[in-house]
Protein backbone atom coordinates (compact mmCIF):
# COMPACT_ATOMS: atom_id res chain seq x y z
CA UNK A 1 -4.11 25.55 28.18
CA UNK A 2 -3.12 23.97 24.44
CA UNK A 3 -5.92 23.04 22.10
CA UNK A 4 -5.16 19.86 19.79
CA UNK A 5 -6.00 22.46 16.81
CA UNK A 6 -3.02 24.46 17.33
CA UNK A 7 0.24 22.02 17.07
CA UNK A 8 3.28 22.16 18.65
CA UNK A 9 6.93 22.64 16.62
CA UNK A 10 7.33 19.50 17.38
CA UNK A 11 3.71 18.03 16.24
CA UNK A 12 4.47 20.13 13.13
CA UNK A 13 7.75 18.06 12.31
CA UNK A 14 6.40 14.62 12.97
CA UNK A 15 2.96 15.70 10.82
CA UNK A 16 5.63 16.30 8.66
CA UNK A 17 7.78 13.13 8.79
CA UNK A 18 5.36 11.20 8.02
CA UNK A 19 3.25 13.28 4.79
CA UNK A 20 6.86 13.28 3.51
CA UNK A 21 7.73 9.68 3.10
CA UNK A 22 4.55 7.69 3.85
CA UNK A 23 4.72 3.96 4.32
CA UNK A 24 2.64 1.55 3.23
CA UNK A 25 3.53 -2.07 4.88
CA UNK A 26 2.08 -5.82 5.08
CA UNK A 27 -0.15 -5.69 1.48
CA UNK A 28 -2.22 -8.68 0.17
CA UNK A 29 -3.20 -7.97 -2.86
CA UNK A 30 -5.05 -9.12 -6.22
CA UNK A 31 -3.36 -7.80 -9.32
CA UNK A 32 -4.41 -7.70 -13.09
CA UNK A 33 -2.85 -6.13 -16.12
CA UNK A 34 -4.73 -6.00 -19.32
CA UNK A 35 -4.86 -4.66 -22.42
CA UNK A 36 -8.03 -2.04 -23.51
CA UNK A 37 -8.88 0.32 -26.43
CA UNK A 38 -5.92 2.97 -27.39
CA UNK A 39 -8.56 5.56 -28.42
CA UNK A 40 -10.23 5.17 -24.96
CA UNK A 41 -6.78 5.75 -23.46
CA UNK A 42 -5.80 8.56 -25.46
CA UNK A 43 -9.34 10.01 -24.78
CA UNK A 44 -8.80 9.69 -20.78
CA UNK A 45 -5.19 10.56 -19.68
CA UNK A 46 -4.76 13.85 -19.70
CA UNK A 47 -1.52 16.44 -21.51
CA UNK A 48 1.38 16.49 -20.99
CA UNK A 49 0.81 12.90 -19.68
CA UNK A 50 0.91 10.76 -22.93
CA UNK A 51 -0.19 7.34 -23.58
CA UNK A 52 2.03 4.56 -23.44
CA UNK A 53 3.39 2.97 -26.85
CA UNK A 54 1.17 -0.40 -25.57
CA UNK A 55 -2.78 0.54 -24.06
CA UNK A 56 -1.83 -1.51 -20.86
CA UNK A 57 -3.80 -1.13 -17.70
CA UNK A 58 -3.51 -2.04 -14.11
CA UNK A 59 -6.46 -2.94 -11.88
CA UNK A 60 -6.10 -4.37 -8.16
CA UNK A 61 -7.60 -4.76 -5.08
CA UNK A 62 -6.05 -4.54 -1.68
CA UNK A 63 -5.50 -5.07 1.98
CA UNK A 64 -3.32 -2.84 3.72
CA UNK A 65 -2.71 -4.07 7.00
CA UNK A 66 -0.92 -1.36 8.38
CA UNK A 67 0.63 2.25 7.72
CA UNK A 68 2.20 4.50 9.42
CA UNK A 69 -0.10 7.12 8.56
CA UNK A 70 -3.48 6.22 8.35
CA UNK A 71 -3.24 2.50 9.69
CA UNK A 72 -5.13 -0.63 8.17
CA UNK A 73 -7.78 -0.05 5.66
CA UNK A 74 -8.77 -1.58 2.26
CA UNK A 75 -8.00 -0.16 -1.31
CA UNK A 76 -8.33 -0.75 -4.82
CA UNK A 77 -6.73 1.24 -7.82
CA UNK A 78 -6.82 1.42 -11.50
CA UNK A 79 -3.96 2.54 -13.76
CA UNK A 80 -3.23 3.17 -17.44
CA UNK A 81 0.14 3.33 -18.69
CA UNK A 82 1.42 6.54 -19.50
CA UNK A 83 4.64 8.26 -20.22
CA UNK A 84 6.12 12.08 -19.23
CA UNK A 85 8.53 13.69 -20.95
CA UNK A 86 9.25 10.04 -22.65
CA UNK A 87 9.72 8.35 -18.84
CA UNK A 88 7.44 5.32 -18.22
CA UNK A 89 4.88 5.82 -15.50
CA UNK A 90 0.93 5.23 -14.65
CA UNK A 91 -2.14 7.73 -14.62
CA UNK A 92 -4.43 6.77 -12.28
CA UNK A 93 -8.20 6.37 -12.89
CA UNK A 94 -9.83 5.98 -10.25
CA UNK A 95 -8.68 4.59 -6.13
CA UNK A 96 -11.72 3.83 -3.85
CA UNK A 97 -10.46 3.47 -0.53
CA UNK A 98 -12.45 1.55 2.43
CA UNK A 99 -12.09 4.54 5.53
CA UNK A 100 -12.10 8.53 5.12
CA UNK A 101 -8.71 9.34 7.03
CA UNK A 102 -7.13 7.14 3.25
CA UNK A 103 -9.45 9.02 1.20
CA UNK A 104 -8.38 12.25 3.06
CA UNK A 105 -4.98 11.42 3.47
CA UNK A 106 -4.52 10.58 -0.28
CA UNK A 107 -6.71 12.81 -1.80
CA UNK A 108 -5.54 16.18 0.00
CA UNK A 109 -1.17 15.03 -0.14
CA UNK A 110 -1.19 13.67 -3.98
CA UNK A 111 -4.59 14.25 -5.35
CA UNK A 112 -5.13 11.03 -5.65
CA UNK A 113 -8.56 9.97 -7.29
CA UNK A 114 -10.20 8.54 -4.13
CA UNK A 115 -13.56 8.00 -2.92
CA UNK A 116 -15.29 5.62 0.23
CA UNK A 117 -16.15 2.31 -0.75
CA UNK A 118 -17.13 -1.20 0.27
CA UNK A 119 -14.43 -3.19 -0.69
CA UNK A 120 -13.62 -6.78 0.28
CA UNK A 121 -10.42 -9.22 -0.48
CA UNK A 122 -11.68 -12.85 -0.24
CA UNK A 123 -10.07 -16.28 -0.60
CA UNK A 124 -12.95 -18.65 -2.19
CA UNK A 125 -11.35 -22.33 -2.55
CA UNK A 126 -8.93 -21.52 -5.25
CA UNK A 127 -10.46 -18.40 -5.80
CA UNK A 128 -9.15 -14.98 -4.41
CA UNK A 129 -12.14 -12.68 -4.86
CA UNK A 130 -11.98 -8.57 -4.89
CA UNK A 131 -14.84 -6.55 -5.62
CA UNK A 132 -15.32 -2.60 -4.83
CA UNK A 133 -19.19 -1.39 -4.44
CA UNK A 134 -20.82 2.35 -4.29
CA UNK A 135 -24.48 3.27 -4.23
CA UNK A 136 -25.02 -0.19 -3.87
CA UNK A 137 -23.42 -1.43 -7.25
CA UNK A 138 -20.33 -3.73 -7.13
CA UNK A 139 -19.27 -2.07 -10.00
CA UNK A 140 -15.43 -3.74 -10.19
CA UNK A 141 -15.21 -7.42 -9.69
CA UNK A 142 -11.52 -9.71 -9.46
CA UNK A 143 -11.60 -13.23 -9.85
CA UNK A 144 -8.41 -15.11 -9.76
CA UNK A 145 -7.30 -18.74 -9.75
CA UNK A 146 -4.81 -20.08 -8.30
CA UNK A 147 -2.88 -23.81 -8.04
CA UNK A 148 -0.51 -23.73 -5.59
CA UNK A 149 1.05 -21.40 -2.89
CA UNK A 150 2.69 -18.18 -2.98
CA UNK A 151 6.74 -18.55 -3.24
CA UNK A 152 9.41 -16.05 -1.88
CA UNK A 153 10.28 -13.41 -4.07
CA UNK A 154 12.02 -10.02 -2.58
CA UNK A 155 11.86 -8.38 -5.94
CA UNK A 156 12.51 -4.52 -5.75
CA UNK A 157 10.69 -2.28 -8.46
CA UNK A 158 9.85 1.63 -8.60
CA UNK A 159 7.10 3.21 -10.57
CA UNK A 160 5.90 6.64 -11.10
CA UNK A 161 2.59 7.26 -10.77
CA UNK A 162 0.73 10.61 -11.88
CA UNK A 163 -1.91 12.75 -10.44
CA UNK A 164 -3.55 16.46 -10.69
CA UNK A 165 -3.76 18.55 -7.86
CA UNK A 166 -6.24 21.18 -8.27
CA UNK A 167 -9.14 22.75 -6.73
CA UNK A 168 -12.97 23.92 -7.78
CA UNK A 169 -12.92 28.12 -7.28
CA UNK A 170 -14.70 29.22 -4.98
CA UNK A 171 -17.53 30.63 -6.89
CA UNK A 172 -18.15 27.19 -8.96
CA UNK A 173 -16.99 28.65 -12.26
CA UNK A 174 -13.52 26.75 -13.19
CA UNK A 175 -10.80 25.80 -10.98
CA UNK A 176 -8.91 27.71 -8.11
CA UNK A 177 -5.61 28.12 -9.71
CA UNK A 178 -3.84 26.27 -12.24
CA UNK A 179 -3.29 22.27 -11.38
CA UNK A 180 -0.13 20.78 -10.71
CA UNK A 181 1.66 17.80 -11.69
CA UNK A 182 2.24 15.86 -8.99
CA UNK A 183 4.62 12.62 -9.76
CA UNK A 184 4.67 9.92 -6.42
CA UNK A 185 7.59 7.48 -6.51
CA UNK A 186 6.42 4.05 -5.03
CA UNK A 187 9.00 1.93 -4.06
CA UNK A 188 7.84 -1.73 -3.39
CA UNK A 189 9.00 -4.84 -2.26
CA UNK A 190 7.19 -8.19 -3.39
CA UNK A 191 7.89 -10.53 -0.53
CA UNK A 192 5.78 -13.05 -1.66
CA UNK A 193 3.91 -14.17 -5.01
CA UNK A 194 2.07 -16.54 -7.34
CA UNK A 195 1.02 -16.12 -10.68
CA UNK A 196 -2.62 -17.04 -11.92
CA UNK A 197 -5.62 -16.46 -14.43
CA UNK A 198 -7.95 -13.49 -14.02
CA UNK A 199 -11.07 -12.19 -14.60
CA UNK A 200 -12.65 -8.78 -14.52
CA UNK A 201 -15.67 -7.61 -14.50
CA UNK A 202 -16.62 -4.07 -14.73
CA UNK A 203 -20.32 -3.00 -14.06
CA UNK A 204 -22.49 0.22 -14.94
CA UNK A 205 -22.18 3.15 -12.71
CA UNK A 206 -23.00 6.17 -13.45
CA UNK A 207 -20.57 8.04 -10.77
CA UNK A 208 -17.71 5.24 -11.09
CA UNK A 209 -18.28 4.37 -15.24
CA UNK A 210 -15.12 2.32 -15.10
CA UNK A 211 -17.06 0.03 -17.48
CA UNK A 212 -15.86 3.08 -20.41
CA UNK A 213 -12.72 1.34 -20.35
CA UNK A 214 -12.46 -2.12 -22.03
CA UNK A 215 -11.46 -5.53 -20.80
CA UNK A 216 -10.07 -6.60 -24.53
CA UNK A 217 -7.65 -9.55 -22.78
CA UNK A 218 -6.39 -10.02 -19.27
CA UNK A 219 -2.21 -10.10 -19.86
CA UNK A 220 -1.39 -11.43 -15.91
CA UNK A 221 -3.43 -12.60 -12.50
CA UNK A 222 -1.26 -12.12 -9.80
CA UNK A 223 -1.42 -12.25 -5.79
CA UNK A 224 1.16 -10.75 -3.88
CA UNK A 225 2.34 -9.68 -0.40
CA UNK A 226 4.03 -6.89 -0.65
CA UNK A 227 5.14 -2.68 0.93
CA UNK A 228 5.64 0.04 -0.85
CA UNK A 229 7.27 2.88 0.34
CA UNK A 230 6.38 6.66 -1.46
CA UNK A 231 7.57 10.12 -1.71
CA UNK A 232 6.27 12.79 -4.18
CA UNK A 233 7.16 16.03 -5.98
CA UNK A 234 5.34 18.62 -8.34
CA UNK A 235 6.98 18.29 -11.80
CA UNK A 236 4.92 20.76 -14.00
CA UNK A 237 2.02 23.29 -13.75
CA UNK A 238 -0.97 22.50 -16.24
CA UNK A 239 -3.12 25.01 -17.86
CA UNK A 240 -6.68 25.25 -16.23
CA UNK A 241 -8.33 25.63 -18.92
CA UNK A 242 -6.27 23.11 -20.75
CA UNK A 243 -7.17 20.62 -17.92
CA UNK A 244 -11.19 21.51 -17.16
CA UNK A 245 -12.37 18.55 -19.60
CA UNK A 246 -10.85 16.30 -16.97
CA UNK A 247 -11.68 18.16 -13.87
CA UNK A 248 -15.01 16.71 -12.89
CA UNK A 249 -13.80 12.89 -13.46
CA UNK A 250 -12.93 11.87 -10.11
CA UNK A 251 -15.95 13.42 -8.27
CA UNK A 252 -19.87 11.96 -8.24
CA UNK A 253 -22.15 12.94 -11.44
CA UNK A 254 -23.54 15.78 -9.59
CA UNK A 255 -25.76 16.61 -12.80
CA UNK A 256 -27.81 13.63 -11.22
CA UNK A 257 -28.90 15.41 -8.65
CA UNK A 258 -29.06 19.05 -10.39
CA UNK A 259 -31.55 17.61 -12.70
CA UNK A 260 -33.55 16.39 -9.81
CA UNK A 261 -36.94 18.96 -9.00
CA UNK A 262 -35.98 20.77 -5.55
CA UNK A 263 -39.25 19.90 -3.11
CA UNK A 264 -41.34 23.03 -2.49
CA UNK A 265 -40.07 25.13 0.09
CA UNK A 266 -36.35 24.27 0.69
CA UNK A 267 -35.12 26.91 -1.52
């Protein structure tokens, strides 16, 4: 008798088929691109990833109707510019995702920056509305407006986009070994689009402070349907101690807790 825990040869090729070029297909999505403080970016992306000559950042939320790895779900994402080894490319921040098999699936392939949320995509009159909430704080808000309809587009693009795969060790003092690089090609197609105006709205939370990064001017609104298509490789191996500052950035403030008095008796 065969257990679902142990896979086949052939389970193990399709498993990996499909962590090698996953597919991302049917998007709506609410973009914005704006431009924030350069100290703030220098402060946050991490060596060898260097900021970009303009402090540009990218902010959207998402509905991903279907994939063919972890089908439908809801997402949100936000970028700063960045280059490596002088090649244009973005740093991600933070990517709350709306189900744990996309946190998972993200988080454990590309270490990306992901975490559950409530997140919700909603057309208000003219209005398309995103907003991502945690420990009950909506703590990014989209609003964009919008005249007319969304025209054909079929523009191609590809963009690099940079993450740090690493681990806690096991003993809680530093990390497990020292992180990787990891770049992800995306390869998207814009099938559909309209440009707008934008506002964003970033609230205080304490385990998501995207609020540290400033709204100085919103550069483009946009909604799009759209795929993108991704495959990834390691491109360098980062010093851990080089890296700890930003370690702890894309987890919860556990030091909220820690600081909390442990009831009498459950220690």
């Amino acid at each position: 008798m065969r257990t679902r825990f142990v896979k086949s040869p052939e389970d193990i090729r399709r498993f990996q088929d499909v962590y090698a070029t996953p597919s991302f297909t049917n998007i709506r999505s609410l973009a914005m691109t704006f431009h924030t403080n350069p100290e703030v970016v220098a402060e946050v992306i991490p060596p060898p990833l260097a900021p970009a000559d303009e402090p540009r950042a990218t902010i959207s939320v998402s509905e991903i109707r279907s994939s063919d790895c972890v089908g439908p779900f809801m997402g949100a994402s936000l970028n700063l510019a960045c280059t490596y080894q002088g090649e244009p490319g973005v740093y991600c921040v933070t990517m709350p995702m709306s189900t744990d098999i996309a946190v998972i699936f993200g988080r454990e392939l590309f270490a990306e920056p992901k975490k559950l949320a409530e997140i919700e995509l909603e057309e208000r009159g003219k209005h398309l509305v995103g907003t991502v909430t945690r420990s009950g704080i909506t703590y990014i808000e989209l609003n964009g407006a919008f005249e007319g309809d969304m025209a054909p587009v079929g523009r191609e693009s590809t963009t690099h986009h940079y993450y740090f795969k690493y681990l806690p060790a096991a003993d809680g003092r530093g990390l497990a070994h020292d992180p990787q690089l990891v770049r992800v090609t995306h390869r998207g197609i814009v099938h559909r689009a309209e440009q707008g105006t934008g506002t964003i709205t970033f609230r205080e939370s304490m385990h998501d402070p995207v609020i540290d990064i400033p709204v100085l001017s919103v550069l483009n609104c946009t909604r799009s349907e759209v795929e993108t298509h991704t495959t990834a490789e390691v491109v360098a191996t980062v010093d851990q101690e080089q890296f700890l500052p930003y370690a702890y950035g894309k987890v919860d403030d556990l030091l909220v807790w820690a600081d909390e008095p442990i009831a009498a008796g459950t220690r």
